[in-house]
C-alpha atoms as a PDB file:
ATOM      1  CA  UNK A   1       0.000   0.000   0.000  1.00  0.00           C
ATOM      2  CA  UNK A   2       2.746   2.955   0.526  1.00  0.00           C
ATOM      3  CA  UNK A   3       3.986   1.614  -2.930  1.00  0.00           C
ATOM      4  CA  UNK A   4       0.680   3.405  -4.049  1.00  0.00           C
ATOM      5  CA  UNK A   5       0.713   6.026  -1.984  1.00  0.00           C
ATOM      6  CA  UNK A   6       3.747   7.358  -3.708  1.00  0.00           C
ATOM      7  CA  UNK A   7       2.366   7.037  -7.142  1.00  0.00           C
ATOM      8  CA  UNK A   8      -0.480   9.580  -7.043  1.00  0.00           C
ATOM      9  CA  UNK A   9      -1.365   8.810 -10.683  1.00  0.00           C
ATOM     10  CA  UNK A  10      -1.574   5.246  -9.836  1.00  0.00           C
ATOM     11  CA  UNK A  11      -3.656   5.329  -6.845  1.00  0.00           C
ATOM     12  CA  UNK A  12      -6.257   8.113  -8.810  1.00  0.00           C
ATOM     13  CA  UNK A  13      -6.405   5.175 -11.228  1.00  0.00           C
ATOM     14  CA  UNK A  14      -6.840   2.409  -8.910  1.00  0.00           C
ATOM     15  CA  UNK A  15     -10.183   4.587  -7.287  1.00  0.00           C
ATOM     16  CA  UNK A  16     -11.042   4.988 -10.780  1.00  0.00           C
ATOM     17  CA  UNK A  17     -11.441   1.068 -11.408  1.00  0.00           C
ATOM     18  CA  UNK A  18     -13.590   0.770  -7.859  1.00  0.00           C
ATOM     19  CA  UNK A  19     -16.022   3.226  -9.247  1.00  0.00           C
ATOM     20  CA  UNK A  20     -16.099   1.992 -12.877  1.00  0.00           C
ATOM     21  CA  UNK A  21     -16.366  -1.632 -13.933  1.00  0.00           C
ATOM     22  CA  UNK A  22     -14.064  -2.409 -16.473  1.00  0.00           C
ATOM     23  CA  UNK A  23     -14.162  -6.046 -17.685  1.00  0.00           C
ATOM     24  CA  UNK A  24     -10.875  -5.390 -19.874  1.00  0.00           C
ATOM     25  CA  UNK A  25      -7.388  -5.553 -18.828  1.00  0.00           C
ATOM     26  CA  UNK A  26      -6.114  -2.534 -20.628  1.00  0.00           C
ATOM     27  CA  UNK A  27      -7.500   0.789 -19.219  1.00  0.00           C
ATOM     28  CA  UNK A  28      -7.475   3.290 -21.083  1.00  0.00           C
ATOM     29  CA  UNK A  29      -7.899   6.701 -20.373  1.00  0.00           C
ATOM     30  CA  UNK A  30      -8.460  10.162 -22.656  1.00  0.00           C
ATOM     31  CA  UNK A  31      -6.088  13.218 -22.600  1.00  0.00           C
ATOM     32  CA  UNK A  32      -7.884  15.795 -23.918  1.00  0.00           C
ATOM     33  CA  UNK A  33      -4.744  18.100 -25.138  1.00  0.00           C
ATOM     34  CA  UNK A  34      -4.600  21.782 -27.101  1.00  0.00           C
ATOM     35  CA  UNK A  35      -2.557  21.548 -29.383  1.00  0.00           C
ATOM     36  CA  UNK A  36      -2.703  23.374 -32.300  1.00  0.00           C
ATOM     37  CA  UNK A  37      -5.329  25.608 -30.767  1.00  0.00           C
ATOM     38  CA  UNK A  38      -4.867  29.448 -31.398  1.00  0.00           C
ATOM     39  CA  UNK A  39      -6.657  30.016 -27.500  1.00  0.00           C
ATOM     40  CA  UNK A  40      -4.103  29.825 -24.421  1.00  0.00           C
ATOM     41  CA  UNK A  41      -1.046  31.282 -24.982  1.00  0.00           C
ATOM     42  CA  UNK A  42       0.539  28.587 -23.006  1.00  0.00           C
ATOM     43  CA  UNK A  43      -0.929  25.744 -24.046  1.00  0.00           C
ATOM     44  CA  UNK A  44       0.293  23.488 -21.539  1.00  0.00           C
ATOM     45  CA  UNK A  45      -0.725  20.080 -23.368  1.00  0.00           C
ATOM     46  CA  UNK A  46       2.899  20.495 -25.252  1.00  0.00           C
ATOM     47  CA  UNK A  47       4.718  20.000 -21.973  1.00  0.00           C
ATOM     48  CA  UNK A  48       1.624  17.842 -20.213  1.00  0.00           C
ATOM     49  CA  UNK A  49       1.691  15.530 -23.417  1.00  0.00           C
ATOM     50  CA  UNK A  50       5.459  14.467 -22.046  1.00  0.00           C
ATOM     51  CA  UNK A  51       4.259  13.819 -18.391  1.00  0.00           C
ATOM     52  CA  UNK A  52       1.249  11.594 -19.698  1.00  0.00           C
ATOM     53  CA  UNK A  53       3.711   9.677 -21.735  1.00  0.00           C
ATOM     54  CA  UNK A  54       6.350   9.347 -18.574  1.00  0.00           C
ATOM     55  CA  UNK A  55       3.769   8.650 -15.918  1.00  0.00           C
ATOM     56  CA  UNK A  56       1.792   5.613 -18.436  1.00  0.00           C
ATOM     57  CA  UNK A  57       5.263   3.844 -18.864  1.00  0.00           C
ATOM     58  CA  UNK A  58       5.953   4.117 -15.182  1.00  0.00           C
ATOM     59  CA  UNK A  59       2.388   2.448 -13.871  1.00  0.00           C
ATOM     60  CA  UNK A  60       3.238  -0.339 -16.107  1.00  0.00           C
ATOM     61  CA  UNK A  61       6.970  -0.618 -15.684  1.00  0.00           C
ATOM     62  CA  UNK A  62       6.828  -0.943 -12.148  1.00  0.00           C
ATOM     63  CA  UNK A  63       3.462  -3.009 -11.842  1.00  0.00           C
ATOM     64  CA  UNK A  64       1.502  -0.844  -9.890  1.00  0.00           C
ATOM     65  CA  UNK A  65      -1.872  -2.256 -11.056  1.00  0.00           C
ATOM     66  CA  UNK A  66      -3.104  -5.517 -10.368  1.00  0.00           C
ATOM     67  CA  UNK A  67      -1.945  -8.246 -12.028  1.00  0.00           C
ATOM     68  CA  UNK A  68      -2.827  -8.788 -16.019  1.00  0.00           C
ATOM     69  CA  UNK A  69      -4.267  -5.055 -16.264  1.00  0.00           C
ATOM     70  CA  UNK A  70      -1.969  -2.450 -18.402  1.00  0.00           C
ATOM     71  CA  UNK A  71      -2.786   1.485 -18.540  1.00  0.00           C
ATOM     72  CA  UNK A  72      -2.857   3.647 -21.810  1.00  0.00           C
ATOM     73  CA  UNK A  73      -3.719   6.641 -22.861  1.00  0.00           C
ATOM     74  CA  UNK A  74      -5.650   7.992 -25.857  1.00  0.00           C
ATOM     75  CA  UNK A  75      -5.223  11.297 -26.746  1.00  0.00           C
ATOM     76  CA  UNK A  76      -7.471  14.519 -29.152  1.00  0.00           C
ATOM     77  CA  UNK A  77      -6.323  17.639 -29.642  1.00  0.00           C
ATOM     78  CA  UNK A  78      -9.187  19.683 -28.553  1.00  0.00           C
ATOM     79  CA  UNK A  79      -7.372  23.117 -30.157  1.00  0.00           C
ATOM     80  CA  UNK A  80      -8.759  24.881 -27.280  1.00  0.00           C
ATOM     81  CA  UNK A  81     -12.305  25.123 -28.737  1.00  0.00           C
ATOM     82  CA  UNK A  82     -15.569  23.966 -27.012  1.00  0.00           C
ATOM     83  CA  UNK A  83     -17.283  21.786 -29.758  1.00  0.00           C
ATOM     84  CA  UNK A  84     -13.416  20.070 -30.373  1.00  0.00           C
ATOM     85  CA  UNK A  85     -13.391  19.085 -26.525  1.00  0.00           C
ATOM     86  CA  UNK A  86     -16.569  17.716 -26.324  1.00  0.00           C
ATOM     87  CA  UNK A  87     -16.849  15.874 -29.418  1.00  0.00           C
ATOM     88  CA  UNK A  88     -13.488  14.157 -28.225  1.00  0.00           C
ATOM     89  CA  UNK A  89     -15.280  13.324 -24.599  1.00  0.00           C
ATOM     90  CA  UNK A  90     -17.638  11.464 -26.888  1.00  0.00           C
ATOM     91  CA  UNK A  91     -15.093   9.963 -29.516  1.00  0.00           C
ATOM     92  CA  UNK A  92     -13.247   8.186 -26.316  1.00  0.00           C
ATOM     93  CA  UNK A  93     -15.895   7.489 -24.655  1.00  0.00           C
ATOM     94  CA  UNK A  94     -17.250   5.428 -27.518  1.00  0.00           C
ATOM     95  CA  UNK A  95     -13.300   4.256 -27.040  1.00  0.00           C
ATOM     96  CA  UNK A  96     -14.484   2.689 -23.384  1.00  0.00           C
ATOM     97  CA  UNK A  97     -11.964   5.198 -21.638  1.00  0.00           C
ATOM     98  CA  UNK A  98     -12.382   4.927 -17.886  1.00  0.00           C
ATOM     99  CA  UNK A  99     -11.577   8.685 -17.162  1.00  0.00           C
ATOM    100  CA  UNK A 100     -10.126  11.860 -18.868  1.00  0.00           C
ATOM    101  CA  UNK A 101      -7.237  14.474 -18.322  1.00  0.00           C
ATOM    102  CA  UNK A 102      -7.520  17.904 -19.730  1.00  0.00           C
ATOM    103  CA  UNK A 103      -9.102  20.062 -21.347  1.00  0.00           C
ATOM    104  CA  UNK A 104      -7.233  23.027 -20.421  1.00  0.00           C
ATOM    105  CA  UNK A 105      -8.978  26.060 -22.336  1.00  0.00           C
ATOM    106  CA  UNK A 106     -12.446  25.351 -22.079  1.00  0.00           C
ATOM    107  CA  UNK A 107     -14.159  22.099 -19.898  1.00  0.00           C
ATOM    108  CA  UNK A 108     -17.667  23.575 -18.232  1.00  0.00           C
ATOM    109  CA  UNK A 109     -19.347  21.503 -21.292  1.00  0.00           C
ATOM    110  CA  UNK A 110     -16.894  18.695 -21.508  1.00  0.00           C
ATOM    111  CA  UNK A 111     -17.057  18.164 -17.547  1.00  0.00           C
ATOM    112  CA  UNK A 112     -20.772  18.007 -17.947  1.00  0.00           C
ATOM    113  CA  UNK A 113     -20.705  15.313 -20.566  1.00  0.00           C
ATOM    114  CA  UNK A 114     -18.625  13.771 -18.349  1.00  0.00           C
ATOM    115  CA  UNK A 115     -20.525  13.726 -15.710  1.00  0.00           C
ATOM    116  CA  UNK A 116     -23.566  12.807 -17.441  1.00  0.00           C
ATOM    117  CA  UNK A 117     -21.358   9.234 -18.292  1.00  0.00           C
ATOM    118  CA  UNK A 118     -20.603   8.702 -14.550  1.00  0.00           C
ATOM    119  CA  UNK A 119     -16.809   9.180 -15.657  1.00  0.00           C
ATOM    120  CA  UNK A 120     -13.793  11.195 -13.954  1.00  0.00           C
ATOM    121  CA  UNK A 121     -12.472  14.102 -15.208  1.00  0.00           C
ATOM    122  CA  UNK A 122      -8.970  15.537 -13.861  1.00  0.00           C
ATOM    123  CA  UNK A 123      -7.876  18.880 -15.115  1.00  0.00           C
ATOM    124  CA  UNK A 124      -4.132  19.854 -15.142  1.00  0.00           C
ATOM    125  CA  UNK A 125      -4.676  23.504 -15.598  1.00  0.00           C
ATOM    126  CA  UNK A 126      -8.096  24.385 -13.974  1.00  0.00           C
ATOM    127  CA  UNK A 127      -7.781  26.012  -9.805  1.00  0.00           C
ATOM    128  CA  UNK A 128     -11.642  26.266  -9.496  1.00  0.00           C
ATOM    129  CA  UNK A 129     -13.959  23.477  -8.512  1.00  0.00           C
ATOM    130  CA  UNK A 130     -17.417  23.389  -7.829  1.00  0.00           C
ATOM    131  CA  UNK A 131     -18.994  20.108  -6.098  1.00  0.00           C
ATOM    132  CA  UNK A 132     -22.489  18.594  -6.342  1.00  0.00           C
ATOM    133  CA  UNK A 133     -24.103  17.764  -3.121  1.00  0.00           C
ATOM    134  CA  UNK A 134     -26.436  15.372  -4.997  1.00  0.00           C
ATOM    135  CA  UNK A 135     -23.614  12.737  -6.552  1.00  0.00           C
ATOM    136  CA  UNK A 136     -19.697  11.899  -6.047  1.00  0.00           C
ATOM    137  CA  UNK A 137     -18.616  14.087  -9.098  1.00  0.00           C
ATOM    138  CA  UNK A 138     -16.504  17.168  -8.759  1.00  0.00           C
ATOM    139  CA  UNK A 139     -16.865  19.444 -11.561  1.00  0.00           C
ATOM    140  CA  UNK A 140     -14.086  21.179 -12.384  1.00  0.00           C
ATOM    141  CA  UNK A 141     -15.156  24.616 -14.091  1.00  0.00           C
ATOM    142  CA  UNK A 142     -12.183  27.351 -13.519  1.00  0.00           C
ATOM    143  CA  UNK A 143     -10.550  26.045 -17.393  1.00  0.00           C
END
């Protein structure tokens, strides 16, 4: 257990599979990235992009999940527009991801969709949350 405990991307995961039945052994989830987007002038998804990458290979280097299950990672380039981000919620979704990271320009409509499929989403970028009283999601609205 402190194995996990020092693998925060790993244990997020782990809560992720208690919540959502997945009958696979590869999980897969969606990093919703701006890439080419003219919005943001930092567009962070060039330097997240390397972190996704790094922290994937270490969960399954080192075996943190349980045995026979391998993470991976899916990734749309959302270009910082609305209509991009939500259509990729959908497109992995359809893709049986079991929760997303991102968007960082807009996400009040993709953290709805998400919601509304009962799936996770973590945002890299976003400082404001607002919490429902009525469920276990935590909508993430400051993108």
């Amino acid at each position: 257990m402190n194995n996990l405990l020092a693998h925060p991307l790993a244990t997020l995961l782990i809560c992720f599979m208690c919540v959502v039945c997945v009958p696979a052994t590869n999980l897969t989830v969606g990093y919703l990235a701006n890439i080419h987007g003219i919005h943001g002038k930092n567009r962070q998804g060039h330097i997240i992009s390397g972190a996704m990458t790094y922290a994937v290979k270490q969960v399954n280097d080192q075996h943190i999940l349980p045995d026979n299950y391998t993470l991976e990672f899916i990734y749309e380039d959302t270009k910082g527009e609305t209509l991009e981000g939500t259509n990729a919620v959908i497109n992995m979704w359809r893709n049986n991801v079991i929760a997303f990271f991102g968007p960082e320009n807009s996400c009040e409509v993709e953290a709805t969709v998400s919601a509304s499929l009962n799936l996770p989403m973590v945002s890299y970028v976003s400082t404001i949350f607002i919490f429902s009283h009525n469920s276990v999601t935590l909508y993430n609205l400051g993108c």
